[in-house]
N, C-alpha and C. Protein backbone atom coordinates (compact mmCIF):
# COMPACT_ATOMS: atom_id res chain seq x y z
N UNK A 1 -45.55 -6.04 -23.55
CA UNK A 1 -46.34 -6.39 -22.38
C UNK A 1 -47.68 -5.68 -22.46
N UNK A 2 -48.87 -6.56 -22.05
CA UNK A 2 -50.16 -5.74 -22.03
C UNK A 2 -50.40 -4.64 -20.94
N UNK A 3 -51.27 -4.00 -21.74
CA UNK A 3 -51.82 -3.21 -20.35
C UNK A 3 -52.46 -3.88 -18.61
N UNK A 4 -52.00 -3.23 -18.14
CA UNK A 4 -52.57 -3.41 -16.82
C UNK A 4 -54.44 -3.93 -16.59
N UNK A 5 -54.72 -4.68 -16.18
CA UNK A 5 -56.50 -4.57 -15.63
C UNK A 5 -56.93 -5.04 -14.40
N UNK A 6 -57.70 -4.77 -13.85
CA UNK A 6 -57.93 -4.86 -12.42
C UNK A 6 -59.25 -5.47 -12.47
N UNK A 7 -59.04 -6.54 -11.61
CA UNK A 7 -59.72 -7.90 -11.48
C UNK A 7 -60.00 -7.74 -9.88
N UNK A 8 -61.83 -7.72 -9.77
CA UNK A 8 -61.91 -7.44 -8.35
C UNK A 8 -62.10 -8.82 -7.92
N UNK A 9 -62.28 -9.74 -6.75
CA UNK A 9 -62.85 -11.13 -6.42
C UNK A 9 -61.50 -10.91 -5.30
N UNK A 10 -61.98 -12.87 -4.96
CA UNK A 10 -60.89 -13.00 -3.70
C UNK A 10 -59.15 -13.20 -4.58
N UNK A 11 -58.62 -13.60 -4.08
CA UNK A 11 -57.57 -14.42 -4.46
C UNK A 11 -57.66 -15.25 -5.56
N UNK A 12 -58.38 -16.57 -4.71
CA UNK A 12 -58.50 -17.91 -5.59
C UNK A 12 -59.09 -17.61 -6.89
N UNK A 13 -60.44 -16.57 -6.50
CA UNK A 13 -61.33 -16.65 -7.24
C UNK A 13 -60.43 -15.57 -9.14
N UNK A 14 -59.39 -14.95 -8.69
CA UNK A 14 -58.60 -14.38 -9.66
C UNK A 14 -57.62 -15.05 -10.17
N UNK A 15 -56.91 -15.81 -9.12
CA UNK A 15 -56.13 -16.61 -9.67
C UNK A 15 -56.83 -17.65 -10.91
N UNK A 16 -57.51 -18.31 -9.86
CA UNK A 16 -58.57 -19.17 -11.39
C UNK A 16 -58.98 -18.62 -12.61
N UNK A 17 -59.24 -17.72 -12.56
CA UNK A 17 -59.89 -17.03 -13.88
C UNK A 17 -58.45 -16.65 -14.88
N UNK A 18 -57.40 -16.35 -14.20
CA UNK A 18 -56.33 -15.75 -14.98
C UNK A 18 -55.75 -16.87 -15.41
N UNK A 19 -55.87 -18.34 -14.89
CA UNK A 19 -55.35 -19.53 -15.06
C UNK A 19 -55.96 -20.28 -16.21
N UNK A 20 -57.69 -19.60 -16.33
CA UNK A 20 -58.22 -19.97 -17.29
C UNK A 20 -58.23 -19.42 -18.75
N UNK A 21 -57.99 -18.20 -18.71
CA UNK A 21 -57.78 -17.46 -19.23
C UNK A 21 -56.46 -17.31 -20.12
N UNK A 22 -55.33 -17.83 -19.40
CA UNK A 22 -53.78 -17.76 -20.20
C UNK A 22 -53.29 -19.04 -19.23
N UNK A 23 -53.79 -20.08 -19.74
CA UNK A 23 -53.53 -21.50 -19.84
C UNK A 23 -51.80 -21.94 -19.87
N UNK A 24 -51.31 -21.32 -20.68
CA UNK A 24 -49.53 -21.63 -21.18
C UNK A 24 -48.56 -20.85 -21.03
N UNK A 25 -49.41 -19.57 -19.91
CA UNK A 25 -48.25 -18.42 -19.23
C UNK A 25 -48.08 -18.33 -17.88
N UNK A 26 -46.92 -18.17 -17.62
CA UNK A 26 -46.59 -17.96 -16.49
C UNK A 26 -46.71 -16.50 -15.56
N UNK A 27 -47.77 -16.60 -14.39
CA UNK A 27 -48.45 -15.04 -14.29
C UNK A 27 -47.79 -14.74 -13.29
N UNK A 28 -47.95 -13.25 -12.94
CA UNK A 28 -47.27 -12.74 -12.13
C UNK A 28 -48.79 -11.75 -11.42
N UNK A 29 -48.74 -12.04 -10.27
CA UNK A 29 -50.28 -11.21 -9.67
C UNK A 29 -50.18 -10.20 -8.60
N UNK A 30 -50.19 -9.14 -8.53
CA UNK A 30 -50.29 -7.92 -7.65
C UNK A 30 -51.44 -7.72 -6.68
N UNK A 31 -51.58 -7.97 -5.09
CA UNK A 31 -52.90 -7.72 -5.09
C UNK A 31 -53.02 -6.36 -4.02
N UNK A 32 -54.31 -5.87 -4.39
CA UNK A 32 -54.00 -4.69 -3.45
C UNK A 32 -55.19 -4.57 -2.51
N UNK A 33 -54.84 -5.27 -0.94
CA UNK A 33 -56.47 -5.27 -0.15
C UNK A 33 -57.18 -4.37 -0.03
N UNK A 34 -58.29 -4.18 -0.13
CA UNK A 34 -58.78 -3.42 0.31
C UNK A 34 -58.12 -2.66 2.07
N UNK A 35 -58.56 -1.48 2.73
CA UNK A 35 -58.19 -1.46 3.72
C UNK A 35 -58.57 -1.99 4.68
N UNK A 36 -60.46 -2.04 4.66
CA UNK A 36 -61.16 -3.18 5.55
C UNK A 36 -60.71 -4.48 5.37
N UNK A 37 -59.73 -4.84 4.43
CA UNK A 37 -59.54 -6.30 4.13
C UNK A 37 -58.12 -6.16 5.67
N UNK A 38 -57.25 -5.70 5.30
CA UNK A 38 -56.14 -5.32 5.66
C UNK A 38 -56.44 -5.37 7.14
N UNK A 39 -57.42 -5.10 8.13
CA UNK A 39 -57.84 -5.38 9.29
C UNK A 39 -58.00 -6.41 10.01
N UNK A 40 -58.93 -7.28 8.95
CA UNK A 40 -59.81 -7.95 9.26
C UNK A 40 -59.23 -9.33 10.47
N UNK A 41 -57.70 -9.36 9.65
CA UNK A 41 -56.68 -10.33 10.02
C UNK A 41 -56.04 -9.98 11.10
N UNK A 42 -55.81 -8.70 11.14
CA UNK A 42 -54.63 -7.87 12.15
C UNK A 42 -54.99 -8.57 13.30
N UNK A 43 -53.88 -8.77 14.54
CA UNK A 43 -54.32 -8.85 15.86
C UNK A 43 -54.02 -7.01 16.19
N UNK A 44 -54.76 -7.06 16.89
CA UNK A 44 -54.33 -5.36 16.95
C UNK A 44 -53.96 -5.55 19.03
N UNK A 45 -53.28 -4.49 18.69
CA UNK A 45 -52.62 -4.05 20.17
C UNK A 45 -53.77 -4.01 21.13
N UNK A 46 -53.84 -4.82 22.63
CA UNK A 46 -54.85 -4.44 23.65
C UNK A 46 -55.03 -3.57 23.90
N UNK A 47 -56.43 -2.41 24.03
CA UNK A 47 -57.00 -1.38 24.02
C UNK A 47 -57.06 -0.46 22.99
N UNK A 48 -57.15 -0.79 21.98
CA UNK A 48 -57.15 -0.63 20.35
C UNK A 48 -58.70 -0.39 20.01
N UNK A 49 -59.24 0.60 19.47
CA UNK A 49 -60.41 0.71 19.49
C UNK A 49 -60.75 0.81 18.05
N UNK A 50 -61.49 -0.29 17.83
CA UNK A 50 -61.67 -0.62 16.41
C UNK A 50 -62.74 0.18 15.74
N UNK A 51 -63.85 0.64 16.18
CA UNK A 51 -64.76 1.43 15.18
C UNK A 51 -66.20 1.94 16.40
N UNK A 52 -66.79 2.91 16.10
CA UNK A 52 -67.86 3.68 17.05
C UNK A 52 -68.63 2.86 18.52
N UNK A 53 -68.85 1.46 17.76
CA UNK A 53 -69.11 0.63 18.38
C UNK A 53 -67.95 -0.11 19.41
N UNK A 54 -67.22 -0.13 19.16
CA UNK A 54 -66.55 -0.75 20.34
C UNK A 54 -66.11 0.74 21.50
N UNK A 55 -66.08 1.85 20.85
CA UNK A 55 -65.97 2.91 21.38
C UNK A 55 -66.86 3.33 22.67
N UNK A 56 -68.31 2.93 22.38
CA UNK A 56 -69.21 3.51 23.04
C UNK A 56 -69.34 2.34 24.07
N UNK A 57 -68.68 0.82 23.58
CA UNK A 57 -69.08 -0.38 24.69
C UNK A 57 -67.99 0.11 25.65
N UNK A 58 -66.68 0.33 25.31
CA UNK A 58 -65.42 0.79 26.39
C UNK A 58 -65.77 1.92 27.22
N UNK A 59 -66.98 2.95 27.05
CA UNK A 59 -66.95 4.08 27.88
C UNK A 59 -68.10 3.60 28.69
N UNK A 60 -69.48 2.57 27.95
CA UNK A 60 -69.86 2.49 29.16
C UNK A 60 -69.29 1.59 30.20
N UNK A 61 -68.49 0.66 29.62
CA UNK A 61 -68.12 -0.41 30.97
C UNK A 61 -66.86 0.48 31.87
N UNK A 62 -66.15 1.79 31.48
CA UNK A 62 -65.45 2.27 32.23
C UNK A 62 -66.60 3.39 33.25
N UNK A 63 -67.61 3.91 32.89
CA UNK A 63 -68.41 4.69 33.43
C UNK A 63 -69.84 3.81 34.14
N UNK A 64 -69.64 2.38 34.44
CA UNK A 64 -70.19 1.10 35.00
C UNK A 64 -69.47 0.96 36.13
N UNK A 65 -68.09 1.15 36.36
CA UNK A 65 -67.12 1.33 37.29
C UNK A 65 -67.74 1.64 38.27
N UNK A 66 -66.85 0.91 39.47
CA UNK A 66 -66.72 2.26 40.41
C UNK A 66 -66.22 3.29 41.17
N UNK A 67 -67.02 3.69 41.49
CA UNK A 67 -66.60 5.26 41.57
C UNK A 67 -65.29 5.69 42.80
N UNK A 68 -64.73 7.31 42.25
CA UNK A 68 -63.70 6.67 43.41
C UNK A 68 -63.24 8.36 42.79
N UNK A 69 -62.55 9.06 43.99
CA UNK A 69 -62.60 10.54 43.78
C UNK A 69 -61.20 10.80 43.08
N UNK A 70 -61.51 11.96 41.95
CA UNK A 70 -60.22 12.16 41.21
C UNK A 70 -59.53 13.66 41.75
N UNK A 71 -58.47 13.36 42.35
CA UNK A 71 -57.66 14.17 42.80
C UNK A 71 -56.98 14.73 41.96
N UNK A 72 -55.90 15.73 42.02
CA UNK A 72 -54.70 16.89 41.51
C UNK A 72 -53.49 15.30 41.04
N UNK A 73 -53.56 14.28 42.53
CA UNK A 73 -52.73 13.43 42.29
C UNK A 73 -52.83 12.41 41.28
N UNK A 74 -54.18 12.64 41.60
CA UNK A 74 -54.88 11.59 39.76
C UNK A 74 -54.84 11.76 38.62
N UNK A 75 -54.63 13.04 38.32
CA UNK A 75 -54.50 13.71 37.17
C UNK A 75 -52.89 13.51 36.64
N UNK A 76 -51.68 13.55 37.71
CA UNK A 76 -50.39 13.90 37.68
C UNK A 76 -50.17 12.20 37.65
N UNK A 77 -50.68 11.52 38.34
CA UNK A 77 -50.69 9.97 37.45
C UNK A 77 -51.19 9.81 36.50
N UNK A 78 -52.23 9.86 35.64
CA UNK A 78 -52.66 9.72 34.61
C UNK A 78 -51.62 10.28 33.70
N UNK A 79 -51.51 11.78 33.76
CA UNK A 79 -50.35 12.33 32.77
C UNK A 79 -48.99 11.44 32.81
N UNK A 80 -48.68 10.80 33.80
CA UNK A 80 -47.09 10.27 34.01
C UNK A 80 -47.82 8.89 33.27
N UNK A 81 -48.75 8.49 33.38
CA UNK A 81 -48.66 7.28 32.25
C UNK A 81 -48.74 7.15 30.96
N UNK A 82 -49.68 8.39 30.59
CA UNK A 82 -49.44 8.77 29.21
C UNK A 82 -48.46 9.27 28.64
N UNK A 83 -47.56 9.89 29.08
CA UNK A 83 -46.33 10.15 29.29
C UNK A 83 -45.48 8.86 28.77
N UNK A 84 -45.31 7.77 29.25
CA UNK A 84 -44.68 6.70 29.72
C UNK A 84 -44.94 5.78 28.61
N UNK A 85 -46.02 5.88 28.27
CA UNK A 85 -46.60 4.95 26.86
C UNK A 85 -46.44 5.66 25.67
N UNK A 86 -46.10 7.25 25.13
CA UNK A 86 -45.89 7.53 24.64
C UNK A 86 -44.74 7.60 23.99
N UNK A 87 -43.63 7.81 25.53
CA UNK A 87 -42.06 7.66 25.00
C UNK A 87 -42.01 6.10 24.75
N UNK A 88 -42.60 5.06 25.37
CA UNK A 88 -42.63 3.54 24.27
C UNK A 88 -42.73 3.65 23.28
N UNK A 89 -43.94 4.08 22.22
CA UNK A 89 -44.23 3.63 21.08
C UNK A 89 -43.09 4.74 20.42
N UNK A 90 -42.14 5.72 20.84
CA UNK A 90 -41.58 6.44 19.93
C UNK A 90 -40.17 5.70 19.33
């Protein structure tokens, strides 16, 4: 068996070439996405913060809000929901 080589392009664009390339064999193809590839598709979970930019749009539209006073009791809700979403994802 030959050595290994790494063929960058899309899919198609590898498949074709390896098709052209070894015409009368039957191939076997490994591909490994990139990680930005690996995203691109994802649906990701609601409130999922994808990169600096969506970061800075979520704080101003939460600090666009309005306003409304944070109590001892606000805090002890907040913690009981983080709390609550945490023991979910475990």
């Amino acid at each position: 068996m030959g050595e290994a080589q790494i063929i960058e392009g899309t899919t198609e664009e590898i498949m074709a070439r390896l098709r052209d390339a070894y015409p009368e064999q039957n191939l076997r193809v490994t591909v490994e996405p990139q990680e930005e590839d690996l995203l691109q598709g994802m649906l990701l979970p609601p409130g999922t913060i994808r990169d600096e930019a969506h970061l800075i749009a979520l704080l101003k539209e939460g600090l666009s809000g309005a306003r409304h006073a944070v109590t001892d009791e606000t805090w002890k809700q907040r913690k009981a929901e983080v709390r609550r979403r945490a023991g979910a994802l475990a």
